[in-house]
N, C-alpha and C. Protein backbone atom coordinates (compact mmCIF):
# COMPACT_ATOMS: atom_id res chain seq x y z
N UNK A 1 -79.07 -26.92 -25.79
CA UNK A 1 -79.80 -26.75 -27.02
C UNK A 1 -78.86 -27.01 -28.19
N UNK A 2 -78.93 -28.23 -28.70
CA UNK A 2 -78.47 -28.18 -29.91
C UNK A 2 -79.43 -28.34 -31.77
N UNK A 3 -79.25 -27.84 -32.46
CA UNK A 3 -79.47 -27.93 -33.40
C UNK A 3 -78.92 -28.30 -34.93
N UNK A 4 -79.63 -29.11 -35.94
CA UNK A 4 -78.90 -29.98 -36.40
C UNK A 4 -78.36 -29.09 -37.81
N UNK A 5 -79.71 -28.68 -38.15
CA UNK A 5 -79.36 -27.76 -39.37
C UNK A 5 -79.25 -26.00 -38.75
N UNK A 6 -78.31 -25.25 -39.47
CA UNK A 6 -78.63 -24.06 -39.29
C UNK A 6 -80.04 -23.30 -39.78
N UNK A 7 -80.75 -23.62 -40.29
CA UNK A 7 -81.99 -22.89 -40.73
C UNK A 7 -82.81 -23.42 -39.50
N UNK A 8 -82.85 -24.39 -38.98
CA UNK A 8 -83.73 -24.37 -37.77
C UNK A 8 -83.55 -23.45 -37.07
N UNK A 9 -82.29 -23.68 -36.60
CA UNK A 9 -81.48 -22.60 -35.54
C UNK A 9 -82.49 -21.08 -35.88
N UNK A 10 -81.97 -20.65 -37.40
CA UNK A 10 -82.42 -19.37 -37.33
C UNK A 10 -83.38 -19.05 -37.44
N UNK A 11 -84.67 -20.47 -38.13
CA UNK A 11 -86.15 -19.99 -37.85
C UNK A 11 -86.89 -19.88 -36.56
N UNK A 12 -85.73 -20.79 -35.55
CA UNK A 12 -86.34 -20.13 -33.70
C UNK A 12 -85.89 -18.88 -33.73
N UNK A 13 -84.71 -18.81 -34.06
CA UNK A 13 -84.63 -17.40 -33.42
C UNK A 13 -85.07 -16.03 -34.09
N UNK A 14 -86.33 -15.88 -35.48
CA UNK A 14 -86.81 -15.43 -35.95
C UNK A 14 -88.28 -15.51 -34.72
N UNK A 15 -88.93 -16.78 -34.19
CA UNK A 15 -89.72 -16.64 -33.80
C UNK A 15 -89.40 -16.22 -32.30
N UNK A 16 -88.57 -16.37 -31.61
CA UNK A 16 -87.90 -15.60 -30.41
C UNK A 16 -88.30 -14.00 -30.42
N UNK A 17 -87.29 -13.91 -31.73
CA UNK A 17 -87.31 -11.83 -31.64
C UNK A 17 -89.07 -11.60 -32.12
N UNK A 18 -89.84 -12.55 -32.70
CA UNK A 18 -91.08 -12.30 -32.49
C UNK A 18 -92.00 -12.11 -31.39
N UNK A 19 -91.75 -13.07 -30.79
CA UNK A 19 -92.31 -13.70 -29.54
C UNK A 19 -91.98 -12.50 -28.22
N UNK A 20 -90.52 -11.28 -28.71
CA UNK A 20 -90.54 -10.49 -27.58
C UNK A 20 -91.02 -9.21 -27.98
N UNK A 21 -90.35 -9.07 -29.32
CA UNK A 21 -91.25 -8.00 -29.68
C UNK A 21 -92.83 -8.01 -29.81
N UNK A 22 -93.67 -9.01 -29.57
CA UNK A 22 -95.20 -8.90 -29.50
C UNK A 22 -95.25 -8.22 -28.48
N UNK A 23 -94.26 -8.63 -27.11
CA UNK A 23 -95.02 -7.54 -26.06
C UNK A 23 -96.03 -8.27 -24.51
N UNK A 24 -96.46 -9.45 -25.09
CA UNK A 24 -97.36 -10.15 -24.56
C UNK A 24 -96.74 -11.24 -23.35
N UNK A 25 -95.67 -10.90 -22.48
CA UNK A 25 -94.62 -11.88 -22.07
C UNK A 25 -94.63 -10.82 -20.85
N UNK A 26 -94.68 -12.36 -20.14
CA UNK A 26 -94.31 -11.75 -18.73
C UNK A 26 -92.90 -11.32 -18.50
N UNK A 27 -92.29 -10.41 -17.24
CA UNK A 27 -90.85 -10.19 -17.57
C UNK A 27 -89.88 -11.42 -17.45
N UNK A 28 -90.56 -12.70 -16.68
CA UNK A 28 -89.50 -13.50 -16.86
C UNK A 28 -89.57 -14.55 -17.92
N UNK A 29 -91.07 -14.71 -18.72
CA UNK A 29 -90.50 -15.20 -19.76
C UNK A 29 -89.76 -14.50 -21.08
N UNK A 30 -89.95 -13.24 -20.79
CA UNK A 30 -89.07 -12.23 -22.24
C UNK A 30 -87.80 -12.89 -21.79
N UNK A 31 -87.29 -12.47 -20.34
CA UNK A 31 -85.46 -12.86 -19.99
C UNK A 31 -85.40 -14.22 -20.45
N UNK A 32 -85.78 -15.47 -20.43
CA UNK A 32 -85.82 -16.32 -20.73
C UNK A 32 -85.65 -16.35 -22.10
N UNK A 33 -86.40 -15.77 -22.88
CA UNK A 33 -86.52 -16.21 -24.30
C UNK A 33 -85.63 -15.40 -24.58
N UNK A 34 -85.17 -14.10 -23.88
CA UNK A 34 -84.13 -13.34 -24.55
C UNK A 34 -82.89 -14.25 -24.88
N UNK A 35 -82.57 -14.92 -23.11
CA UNK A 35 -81.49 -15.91 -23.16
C UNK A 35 -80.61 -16.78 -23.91
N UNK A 36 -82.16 -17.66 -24.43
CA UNK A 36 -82.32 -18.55 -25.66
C UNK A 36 -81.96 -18.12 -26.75
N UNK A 37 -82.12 -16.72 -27.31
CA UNK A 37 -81.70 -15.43 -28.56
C UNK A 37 -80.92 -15.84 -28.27
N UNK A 38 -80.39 -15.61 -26.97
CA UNK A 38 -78.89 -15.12 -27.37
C UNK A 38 -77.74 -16.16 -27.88
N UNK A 39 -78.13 -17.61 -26.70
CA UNK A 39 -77.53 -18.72 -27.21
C UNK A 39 -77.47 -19.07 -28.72
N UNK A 40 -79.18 -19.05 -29.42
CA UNK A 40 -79.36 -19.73 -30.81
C UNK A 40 -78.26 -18.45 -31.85
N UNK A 41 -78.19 -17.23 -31.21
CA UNK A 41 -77.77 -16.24 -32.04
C UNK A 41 -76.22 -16.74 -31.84
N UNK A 42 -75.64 -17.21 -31.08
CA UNK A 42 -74.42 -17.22 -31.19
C UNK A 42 -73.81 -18.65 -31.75
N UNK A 43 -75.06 -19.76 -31.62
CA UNK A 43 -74.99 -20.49 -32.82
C UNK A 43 -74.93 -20.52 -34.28
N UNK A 44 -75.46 -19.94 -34.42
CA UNK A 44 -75.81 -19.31 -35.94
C UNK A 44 -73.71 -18.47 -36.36
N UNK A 45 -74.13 -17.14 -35.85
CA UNK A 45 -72.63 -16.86 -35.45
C UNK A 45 -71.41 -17.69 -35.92
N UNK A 46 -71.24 -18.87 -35.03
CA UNK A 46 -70.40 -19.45 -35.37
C UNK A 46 -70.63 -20.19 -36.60
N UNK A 47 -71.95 -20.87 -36.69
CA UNK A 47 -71.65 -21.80 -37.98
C UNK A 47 -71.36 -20.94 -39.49
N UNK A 48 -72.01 -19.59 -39.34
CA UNK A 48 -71.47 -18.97 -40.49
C UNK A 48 -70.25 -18.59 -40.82
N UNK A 49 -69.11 -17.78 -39.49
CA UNK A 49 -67.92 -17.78 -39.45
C UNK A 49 -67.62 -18.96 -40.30
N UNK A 50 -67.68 -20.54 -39.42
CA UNK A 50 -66.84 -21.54 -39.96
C UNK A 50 -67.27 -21.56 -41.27
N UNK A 51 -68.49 -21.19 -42.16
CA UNK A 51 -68.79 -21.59 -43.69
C UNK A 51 -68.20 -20.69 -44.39
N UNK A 52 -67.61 -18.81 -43.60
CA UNK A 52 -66.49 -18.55 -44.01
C UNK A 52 -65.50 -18.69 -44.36
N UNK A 53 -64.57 -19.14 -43.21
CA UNK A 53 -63.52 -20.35 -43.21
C UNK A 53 -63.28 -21.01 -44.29
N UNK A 54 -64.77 -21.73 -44.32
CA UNK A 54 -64.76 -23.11 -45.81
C UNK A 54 -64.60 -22.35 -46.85
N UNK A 55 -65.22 -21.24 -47.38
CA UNK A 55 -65.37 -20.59 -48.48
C UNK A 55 -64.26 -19.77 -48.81
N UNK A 56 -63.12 -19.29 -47.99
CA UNK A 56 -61.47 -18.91 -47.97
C UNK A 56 -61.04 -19.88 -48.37
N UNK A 57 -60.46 -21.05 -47.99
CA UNK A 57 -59.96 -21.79 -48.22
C UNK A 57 -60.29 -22.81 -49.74
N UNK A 58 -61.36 -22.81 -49.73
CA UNK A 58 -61.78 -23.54 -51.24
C UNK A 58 -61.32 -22.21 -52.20
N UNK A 59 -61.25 -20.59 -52.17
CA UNK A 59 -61.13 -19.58 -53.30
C UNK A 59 -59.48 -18.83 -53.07
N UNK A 60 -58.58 -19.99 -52.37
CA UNK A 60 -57.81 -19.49 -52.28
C UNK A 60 -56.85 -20.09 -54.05
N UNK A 61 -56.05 -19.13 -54.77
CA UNK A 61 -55.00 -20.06 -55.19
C UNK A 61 -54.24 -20.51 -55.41
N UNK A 62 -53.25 -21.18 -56.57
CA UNK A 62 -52.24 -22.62 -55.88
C UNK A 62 -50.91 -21.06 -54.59
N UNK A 63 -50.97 -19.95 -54.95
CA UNK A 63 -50.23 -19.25 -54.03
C UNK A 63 -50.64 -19.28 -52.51
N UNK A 64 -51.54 -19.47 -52.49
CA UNK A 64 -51.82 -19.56 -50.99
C UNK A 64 -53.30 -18.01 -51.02
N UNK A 65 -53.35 -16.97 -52.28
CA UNK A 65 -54.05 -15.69 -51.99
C UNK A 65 -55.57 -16.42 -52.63
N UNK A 66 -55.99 -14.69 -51.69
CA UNK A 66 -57.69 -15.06 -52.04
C UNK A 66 -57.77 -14.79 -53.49
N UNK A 67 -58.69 -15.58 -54.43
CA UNK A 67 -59.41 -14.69 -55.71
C UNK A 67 -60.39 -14.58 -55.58
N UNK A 68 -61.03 -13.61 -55.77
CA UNK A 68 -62.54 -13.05 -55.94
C UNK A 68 -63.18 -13.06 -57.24
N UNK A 69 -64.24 -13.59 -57.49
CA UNK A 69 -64.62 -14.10 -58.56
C UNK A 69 -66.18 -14.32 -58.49
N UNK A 70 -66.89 -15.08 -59.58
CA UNK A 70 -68.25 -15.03 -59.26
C UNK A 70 -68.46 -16.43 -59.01
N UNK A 71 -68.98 -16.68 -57.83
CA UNK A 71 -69.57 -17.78 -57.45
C UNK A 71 -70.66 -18.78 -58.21
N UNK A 72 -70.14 -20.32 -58.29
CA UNK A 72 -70.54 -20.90 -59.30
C UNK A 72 -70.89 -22.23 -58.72
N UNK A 73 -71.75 -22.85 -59.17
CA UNK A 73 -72.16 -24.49 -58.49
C UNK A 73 -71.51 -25.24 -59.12
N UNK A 74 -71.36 -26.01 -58.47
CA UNK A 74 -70.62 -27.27 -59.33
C UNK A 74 -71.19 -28.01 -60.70
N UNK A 75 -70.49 -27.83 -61.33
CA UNK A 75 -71.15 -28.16 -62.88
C UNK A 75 -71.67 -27.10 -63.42
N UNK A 76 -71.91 -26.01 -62.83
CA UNK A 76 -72.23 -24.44 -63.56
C UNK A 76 -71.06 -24.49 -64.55
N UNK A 77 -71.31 -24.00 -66.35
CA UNK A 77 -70.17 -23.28 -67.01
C UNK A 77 -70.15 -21.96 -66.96
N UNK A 78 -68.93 -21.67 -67.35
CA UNK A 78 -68.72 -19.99 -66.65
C UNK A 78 -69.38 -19.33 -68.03
């Protein structure tokens, strides 16, 4: 299972935790779809870590430390 954008990713796995919490699932398709949770969940997982990653490294400065500050779009004036 791969997926291209992360919002896909997480709108299955919105309809997953739906789909078990209804209730209406035999026990081996809940394990099944649990499965799938768990994979798409640990997709998600990672791609946010790494947009962590990105977002350290772009607010680090010229010292190498983090600054914390208010987040701004490009071409936003402060």
């Amino acid at each position: 299972m791969k997926y291209k954008e992360f919002e896909t990713a997480l709108s299955r796995l919105e309809k997953i935790v739906g789909d078990l919490e209804g209730g209406d699932l035999s026990l081996e398709e809940a394990l099944k779809l649990f499965e799938e949770g768990v994979q798409v969940s640990r997709y998600c997982a990672r791609v946010l870590k790494e947009a962590e990653r990105k977002v350290e490294i772009l607010t680090r400065n010229e010292e190498g430390d983090l600054e914390s500050g208010p987040f701004q779009l490009s071409g936003q004036e402060e």
